[in-house]
ModelCIF file with pLDDT and N, C-alpha, C, O atoms, coordinates in Angstrom:
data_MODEL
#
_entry.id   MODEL 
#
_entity.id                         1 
_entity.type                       polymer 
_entity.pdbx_number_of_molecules   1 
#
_entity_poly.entity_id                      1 
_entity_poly.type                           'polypeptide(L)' 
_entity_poly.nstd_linkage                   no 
_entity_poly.nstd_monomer                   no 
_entity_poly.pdbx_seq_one_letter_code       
;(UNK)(UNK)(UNK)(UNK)(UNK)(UNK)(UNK)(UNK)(UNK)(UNK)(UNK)(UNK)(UNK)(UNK)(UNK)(UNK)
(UNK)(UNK)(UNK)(UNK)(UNK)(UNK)(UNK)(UNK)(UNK)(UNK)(UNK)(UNK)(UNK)(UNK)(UNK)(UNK)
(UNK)(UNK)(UNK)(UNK)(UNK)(UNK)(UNK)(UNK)(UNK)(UNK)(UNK)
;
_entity_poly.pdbx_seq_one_letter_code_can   XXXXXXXXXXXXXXXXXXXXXXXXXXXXXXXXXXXXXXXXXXX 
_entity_poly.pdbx_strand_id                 A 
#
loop_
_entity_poly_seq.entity_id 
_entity_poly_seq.num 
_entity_poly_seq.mon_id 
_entity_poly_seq.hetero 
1 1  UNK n 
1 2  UNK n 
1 3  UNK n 
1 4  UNK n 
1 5  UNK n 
1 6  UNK n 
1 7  UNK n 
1 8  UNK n 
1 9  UNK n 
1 10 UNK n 
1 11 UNK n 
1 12 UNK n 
1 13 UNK n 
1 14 UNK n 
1 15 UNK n 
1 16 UNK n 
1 17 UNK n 
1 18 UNK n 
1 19 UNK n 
1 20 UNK n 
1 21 UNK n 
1 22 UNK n 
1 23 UNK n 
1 24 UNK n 
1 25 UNK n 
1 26 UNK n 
1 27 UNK n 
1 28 UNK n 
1 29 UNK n 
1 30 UNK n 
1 31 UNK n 
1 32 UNK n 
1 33 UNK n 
1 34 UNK n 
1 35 UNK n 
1 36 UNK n 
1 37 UNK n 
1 38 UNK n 
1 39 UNK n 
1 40 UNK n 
1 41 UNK n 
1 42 UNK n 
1 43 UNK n 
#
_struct_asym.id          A 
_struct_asym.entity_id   1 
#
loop_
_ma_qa_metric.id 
_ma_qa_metric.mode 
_ma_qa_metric.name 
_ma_qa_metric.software_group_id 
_ma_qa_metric.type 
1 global pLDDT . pLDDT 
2 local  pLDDT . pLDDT 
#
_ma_qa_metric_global.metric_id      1 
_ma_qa_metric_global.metric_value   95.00 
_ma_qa_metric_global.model_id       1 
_ma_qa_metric_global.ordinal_id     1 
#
loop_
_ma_qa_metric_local.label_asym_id 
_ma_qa_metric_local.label_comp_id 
_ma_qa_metric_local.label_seq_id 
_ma_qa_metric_local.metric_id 
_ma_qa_metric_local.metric_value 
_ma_qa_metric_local.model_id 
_ma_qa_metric_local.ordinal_id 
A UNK 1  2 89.00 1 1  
A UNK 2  2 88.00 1 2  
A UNK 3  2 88.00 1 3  
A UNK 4  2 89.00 1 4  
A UNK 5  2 93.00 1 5  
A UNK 6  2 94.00 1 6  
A UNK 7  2 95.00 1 7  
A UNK 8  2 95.00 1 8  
A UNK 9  2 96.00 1 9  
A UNK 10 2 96.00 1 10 
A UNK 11 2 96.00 1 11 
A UNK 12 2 95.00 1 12 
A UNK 13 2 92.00 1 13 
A UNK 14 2 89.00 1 14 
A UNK 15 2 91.00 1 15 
A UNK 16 2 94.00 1 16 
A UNK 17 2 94.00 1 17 
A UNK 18 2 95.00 1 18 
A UNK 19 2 95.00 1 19 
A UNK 20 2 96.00 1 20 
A UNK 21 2 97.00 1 21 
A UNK 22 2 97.00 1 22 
A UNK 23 2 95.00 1 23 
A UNK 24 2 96.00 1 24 
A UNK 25 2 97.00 1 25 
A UNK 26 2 97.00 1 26 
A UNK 27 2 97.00 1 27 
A UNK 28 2 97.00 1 28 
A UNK 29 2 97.00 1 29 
A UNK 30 2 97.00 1 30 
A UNK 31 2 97.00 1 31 
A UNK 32 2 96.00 1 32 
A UNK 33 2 96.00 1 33 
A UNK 34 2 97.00 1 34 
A UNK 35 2 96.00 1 35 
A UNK 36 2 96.00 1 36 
A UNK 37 2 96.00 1 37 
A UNK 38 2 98.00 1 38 
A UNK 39 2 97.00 1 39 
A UNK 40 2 98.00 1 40 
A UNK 41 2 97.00 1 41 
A UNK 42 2 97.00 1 42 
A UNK 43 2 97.00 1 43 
#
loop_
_atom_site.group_PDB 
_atom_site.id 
_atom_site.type_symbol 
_atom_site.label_atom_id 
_atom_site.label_alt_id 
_atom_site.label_comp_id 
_atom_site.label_asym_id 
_atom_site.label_entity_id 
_atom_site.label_seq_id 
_atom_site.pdbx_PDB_ins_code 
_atom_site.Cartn_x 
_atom_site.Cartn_y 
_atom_site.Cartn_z 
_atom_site.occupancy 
_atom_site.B_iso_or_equiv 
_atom_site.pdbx_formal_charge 
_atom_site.auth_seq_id 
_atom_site.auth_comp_id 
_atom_site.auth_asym_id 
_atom_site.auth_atom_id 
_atom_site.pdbx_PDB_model_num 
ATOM 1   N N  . UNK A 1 1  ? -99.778  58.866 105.649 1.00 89.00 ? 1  UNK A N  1 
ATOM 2   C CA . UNK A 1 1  ? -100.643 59.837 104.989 1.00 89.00 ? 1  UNK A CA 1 
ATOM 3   C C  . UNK A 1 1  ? -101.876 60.129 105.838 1.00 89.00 ? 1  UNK A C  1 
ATOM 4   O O  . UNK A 1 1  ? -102.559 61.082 105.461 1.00 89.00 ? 1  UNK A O  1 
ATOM 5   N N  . UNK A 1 2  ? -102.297 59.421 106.989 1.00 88.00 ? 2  UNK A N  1 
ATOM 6   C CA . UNK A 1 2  ? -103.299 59.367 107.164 1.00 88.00 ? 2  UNK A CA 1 
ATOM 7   C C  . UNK A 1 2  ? -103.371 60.442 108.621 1.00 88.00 ? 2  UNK A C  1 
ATOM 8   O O  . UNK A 1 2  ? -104.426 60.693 109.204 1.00 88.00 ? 2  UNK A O  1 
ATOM 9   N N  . UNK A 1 3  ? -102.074 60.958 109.008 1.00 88.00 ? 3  UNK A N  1 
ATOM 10  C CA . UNK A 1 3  ? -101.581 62.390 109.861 1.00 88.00 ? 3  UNK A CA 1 
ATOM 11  C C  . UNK A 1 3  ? -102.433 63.591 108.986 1.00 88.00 ? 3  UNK A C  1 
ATOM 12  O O  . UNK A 1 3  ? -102.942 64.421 109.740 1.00 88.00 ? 3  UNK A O  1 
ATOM 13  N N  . UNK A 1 4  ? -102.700 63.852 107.402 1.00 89.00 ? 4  UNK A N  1 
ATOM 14  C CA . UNK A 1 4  ? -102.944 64.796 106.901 1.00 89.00 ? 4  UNK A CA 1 
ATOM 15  C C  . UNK A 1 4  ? -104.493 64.290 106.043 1.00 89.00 ? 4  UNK A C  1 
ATOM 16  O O  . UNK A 1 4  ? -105.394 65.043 105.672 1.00 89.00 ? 4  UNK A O  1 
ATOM 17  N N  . UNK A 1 5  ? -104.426 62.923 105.911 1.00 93.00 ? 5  UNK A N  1 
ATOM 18  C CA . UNK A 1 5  ? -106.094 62.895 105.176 1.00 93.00 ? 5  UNK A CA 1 
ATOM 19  C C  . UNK A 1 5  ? -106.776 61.669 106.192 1.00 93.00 ? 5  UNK A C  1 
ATOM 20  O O  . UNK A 1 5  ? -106.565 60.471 106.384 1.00 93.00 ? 5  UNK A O  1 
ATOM 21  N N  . UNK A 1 6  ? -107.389 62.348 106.533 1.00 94.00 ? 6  UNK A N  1 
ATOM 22  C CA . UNK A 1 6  ? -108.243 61.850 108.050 1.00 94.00 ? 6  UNK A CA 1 
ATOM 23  C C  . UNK A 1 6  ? -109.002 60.746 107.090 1.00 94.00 ? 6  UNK A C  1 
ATOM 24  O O  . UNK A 1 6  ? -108.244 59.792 106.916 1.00 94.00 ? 6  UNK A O  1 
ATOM 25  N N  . UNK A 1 7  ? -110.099 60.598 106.499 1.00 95.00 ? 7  UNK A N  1 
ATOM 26  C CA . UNK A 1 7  ? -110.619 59.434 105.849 1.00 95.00 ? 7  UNK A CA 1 
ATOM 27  C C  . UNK A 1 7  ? -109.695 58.201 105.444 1.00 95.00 ? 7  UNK A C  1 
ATOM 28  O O  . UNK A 1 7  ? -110.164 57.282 104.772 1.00 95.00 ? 7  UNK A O  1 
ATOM 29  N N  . UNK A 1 8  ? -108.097 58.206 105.956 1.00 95.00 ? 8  UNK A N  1 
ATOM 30  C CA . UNK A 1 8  ? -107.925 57.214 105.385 1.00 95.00 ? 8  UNK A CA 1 
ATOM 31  C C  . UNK A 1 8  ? -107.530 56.688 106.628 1.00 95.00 ? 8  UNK A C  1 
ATOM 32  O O  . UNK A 1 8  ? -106.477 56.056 106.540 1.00 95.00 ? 8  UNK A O  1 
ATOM 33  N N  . UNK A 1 9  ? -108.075 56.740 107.891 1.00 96.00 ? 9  UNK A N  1 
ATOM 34  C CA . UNK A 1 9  ? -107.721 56.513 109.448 1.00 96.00 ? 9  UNK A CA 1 
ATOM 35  C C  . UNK A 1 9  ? -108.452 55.179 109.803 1.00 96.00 ? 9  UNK A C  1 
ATOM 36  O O  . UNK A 1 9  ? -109.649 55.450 109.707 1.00 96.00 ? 9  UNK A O  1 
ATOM 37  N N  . UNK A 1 10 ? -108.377 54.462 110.002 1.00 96.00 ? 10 UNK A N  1 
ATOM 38  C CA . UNK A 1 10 ? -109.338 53.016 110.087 1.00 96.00 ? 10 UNK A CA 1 
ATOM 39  C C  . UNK A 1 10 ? -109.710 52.829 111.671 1.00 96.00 ? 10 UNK A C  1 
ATOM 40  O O  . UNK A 1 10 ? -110.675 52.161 112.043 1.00 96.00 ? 10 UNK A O  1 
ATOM 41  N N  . UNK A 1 11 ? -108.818 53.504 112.543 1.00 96.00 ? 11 UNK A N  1 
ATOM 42  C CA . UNK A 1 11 ? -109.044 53.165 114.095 1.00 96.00 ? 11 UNK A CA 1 
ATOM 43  C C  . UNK A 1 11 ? -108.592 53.976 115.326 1.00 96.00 ? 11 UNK A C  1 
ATOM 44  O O  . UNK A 1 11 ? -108.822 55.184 115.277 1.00 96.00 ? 11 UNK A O  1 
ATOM 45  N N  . UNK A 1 12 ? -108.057 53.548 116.288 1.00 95.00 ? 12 UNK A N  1 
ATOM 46  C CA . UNK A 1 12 ? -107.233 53.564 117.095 1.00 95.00 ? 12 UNK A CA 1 
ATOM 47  C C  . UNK A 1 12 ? -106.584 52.602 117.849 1.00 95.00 ? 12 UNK A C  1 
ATOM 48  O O  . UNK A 1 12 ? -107.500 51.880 118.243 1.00 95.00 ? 12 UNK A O  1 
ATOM 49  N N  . UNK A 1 13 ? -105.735 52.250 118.200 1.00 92.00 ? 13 UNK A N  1 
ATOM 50  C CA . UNK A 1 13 ? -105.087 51.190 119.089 1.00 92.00 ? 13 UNK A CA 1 
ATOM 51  C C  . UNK A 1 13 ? -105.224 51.216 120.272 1.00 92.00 ? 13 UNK A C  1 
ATOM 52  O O  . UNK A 1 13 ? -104.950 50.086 120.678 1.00 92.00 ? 13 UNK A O  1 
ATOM 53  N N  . UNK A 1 14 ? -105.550 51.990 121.257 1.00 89.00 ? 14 UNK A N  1 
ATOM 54  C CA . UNK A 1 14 ? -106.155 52.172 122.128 1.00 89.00 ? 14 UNK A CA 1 
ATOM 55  C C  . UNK A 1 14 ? -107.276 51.861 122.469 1.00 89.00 ? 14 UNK A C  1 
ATOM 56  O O  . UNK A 1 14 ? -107.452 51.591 123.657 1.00 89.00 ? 14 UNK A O  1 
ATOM 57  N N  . UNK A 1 15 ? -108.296 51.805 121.616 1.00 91.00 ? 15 UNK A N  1 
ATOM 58  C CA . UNK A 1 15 ? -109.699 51.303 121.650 1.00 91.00 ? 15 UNK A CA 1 
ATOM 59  C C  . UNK A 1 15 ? -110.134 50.289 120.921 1.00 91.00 ? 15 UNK A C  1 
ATOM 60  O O  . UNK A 1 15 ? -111.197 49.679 121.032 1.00 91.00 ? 15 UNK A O  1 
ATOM 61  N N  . UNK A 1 16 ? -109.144 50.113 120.064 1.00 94.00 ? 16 UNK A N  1 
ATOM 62  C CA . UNK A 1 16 ? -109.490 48.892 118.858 1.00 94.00 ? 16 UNK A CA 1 
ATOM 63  C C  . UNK A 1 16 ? -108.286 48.084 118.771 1.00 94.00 ? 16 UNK A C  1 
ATOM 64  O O  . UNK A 1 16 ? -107.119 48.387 119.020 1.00 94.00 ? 16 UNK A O  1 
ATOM 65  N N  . UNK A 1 17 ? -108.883 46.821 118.304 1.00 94.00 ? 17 UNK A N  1 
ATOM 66  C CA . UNK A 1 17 ? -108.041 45.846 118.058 1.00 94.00 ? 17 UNK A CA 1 
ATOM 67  C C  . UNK A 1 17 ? -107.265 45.598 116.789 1.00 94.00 ? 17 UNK A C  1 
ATOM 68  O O  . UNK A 1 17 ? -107.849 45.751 115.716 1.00 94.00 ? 17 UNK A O  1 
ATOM 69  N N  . UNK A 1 18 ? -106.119 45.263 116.815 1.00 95.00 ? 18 UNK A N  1 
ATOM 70  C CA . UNK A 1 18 ? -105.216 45.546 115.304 1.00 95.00 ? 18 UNK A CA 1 
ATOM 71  C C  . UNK A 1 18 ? -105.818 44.427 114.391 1.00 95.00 ? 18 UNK A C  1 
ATOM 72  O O  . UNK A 1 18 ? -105.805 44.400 113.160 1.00 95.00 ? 18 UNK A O  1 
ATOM 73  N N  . UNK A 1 19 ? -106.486 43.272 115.477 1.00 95.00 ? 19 UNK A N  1 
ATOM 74  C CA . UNK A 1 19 ? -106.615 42.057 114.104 1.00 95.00 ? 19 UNK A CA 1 
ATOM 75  C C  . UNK A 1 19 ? -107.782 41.918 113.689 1.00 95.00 ? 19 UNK A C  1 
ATOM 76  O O  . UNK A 1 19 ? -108.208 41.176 112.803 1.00 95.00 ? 19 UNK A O  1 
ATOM 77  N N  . UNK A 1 20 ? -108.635 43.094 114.745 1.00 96.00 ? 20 UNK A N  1 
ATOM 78  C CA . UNK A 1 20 ? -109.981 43.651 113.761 1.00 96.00 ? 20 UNK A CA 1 
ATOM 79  C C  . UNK A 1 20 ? -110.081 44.343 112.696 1.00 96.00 ? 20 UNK A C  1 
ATOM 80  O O  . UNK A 1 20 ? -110.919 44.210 111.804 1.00 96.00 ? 20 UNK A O  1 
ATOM 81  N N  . UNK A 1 21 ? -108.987 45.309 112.788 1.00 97.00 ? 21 UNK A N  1 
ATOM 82  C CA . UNK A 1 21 ? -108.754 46.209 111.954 1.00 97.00 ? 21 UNK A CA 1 
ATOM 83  C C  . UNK A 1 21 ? -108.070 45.519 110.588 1.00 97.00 ? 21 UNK A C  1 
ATOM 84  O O  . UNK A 1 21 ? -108.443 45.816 109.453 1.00 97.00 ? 21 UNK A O  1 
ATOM 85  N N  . UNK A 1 22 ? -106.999 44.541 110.882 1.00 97.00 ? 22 UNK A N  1 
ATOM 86  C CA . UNK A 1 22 ? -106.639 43.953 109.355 1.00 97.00 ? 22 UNK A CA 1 
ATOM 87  C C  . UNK A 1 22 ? -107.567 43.043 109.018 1.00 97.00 ? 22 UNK A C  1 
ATOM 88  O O  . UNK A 1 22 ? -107.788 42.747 107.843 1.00 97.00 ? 22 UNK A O  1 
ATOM 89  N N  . UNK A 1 23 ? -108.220 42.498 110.070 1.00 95.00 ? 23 UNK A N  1 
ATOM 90  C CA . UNK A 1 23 ? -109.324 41.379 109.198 1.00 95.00 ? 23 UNK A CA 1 
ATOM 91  C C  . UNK A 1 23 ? -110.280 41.837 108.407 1.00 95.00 ? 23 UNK A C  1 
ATOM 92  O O  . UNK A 1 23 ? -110.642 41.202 107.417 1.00 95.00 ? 23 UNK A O  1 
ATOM 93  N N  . UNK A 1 24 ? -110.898 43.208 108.817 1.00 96.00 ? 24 UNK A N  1 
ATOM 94  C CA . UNK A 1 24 ? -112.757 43.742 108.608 1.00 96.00 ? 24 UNK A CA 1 
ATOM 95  C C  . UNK A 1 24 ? -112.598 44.576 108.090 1.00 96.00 ? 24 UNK A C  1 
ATOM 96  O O  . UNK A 1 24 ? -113.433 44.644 107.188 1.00 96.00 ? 24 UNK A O  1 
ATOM 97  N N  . UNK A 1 25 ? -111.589 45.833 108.092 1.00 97.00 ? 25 UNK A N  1 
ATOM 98  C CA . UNK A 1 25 ? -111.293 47.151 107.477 1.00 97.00 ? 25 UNK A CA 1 
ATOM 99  C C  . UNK A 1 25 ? -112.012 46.964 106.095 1.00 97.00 ? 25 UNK A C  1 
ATOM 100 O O  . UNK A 1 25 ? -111.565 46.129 105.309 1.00 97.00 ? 25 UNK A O  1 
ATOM 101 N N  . UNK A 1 26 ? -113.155 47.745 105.765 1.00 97.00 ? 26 UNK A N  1 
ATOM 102 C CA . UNK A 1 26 ? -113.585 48.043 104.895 1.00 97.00 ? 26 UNK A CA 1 
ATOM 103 C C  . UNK A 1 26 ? -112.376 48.675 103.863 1.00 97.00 ? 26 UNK A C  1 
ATOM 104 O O  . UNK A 1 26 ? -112.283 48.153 102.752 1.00 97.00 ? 26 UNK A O  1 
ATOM 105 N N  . UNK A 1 27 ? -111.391 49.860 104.238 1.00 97.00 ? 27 UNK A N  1 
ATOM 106 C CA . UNK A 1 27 ? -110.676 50.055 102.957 1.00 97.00 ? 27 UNK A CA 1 
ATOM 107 C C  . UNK A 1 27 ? -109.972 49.198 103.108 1.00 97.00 ? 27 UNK A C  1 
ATOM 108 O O  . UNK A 1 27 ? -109.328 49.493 102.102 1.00 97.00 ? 27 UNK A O  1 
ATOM 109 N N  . UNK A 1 28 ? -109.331 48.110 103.569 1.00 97.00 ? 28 UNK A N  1 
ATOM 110 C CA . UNK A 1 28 ? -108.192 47.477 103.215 1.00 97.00 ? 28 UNK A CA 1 
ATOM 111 C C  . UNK A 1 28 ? -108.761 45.785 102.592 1.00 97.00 ? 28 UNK A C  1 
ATOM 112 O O  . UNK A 1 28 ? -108.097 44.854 102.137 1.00 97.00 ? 28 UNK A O  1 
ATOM 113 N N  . UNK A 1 29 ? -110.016 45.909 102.785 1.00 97.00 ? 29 UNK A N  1 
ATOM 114 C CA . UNK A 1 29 ? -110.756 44.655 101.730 1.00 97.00 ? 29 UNK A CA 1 
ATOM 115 C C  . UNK A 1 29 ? -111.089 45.469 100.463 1.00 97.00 ? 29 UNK A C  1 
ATOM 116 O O  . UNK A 1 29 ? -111.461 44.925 99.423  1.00 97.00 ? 29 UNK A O  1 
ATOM 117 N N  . UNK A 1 30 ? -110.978 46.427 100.565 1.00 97.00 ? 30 UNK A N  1 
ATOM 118 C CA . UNK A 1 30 ? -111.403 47.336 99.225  1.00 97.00 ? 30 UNK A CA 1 
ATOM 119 C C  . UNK A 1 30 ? -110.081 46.900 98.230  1.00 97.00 ? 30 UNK A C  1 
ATOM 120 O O  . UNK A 1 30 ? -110.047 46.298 97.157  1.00 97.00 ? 30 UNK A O  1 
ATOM 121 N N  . UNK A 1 31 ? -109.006 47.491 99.095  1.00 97.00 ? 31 UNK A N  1 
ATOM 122 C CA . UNK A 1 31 ? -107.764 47.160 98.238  1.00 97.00 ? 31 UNK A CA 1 
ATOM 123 C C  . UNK A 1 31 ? -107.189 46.119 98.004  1.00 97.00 ? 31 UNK A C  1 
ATOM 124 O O  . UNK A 1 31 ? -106.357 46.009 97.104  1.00 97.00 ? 31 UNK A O  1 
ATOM 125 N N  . UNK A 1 32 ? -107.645 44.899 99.013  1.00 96.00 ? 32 UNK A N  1 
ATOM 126 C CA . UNK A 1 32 ? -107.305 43.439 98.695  1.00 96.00 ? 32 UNK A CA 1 
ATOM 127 C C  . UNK A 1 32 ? -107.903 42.749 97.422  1.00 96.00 ? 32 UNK A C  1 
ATOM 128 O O  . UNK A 1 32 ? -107.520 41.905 96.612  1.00 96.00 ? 32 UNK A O  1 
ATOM 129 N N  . UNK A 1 33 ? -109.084 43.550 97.642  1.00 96.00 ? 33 UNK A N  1 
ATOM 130 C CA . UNK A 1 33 ? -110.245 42.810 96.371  1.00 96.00 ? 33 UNK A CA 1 
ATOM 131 C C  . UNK A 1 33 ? -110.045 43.635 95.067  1.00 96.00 ? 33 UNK A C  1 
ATOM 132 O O  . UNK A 1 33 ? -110.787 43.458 94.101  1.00 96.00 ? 33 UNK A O  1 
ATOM 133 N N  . UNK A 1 34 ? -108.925 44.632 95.053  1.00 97.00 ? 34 UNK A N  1 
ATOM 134 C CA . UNK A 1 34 ? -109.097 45.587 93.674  1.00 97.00 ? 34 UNK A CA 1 
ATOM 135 C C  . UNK A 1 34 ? -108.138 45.789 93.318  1.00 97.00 ? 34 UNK A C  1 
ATOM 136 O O  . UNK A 1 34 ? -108.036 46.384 92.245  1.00 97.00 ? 34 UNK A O  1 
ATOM 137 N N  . UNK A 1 35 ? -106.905 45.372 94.082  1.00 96.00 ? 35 UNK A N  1 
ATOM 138 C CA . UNK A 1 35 ? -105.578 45.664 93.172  1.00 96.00 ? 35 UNK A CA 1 
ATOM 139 C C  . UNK A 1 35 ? -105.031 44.468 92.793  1.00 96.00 ? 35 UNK A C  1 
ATOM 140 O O  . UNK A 1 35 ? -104.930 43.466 93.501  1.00 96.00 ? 35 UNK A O  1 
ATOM 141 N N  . UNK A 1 36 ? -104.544 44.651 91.216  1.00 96.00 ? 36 UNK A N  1 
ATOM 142 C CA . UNK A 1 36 ? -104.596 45.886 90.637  1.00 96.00 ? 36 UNK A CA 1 
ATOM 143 C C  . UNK A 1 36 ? -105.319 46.089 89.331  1.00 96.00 ? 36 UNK A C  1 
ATOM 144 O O  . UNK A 1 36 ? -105.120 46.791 88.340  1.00 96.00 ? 36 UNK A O  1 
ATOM 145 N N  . UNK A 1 37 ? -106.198 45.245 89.683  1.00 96.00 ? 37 UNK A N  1 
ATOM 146 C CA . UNK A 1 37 ? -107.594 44.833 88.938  1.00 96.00 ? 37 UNK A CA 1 
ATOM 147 C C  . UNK A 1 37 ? -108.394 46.279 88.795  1.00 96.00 ? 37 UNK A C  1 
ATOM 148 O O  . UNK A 1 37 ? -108.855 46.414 87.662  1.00 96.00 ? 37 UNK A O  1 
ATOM 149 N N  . UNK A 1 38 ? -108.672 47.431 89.719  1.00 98.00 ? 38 UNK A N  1 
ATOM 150 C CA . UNK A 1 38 ? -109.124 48.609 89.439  1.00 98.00 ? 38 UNK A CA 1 
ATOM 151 C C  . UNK A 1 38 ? -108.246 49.549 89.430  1.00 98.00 ? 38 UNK A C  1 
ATOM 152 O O  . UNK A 1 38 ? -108.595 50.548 90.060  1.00 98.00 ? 38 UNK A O  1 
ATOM 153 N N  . UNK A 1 39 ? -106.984 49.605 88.827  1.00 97.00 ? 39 UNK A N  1 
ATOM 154 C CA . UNK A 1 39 ? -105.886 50.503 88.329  1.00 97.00 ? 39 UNK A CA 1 
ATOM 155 C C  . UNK A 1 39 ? -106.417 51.303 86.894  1.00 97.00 ? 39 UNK A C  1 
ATOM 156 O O  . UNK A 1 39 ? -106.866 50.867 85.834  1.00 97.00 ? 39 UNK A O  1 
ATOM 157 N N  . UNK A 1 40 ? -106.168 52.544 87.347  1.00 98.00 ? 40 UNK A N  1 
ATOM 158 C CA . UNK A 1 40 ? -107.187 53.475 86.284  1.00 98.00 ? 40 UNK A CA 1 
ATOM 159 C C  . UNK A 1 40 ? -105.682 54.483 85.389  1.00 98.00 ? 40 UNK A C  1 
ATOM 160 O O  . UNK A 1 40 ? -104.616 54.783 85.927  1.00 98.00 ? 40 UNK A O  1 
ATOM 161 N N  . UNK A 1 41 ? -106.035 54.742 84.197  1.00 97.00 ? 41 UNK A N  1 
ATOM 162 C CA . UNK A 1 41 ? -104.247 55.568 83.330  1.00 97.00 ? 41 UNK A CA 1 
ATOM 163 C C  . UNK A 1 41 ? -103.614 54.525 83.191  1.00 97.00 ? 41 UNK A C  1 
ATOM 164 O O  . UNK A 1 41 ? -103.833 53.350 82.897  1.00 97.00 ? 41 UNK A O  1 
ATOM 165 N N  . UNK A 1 42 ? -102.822 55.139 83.446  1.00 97.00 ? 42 UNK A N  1 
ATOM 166 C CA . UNK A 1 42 ? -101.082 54.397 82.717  1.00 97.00 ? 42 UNK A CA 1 
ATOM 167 C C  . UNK A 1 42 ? -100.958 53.155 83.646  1.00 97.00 ? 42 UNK A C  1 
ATOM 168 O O  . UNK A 1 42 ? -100.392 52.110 83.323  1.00 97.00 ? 42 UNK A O  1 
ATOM 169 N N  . UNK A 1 43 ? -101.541 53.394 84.806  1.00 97.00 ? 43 UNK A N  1 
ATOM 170 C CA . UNK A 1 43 ? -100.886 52.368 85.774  1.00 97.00 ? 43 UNK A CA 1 
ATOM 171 C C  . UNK A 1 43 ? -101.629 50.939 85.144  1.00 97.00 ? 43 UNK A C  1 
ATOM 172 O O  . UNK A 1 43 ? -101.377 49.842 85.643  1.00 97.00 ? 43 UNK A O  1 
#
């Protein structure tokens, strides 16, 4: 998804490191720490 919604792009591999990116990634501690504890409707 992140070919068509640019905010959900965390890096590059070329310039960045992958185990920076899974360790520190602000959205992906967002979603570690909230699902599915901030699931909003039906879900």
């Amino acid at each position: 998804i992140g070919q068509t919604v640019h905010e959900l792009r965390m890096g590059n591999l070329v310039r960045d490191s992958i185990g920076e990116i899974w360790q520190n990634s602000p959205i992906l501690k967002d979603l570690r720490a909230s699902l599915p504890g901030r699931l909003k409707g039906i879900c």
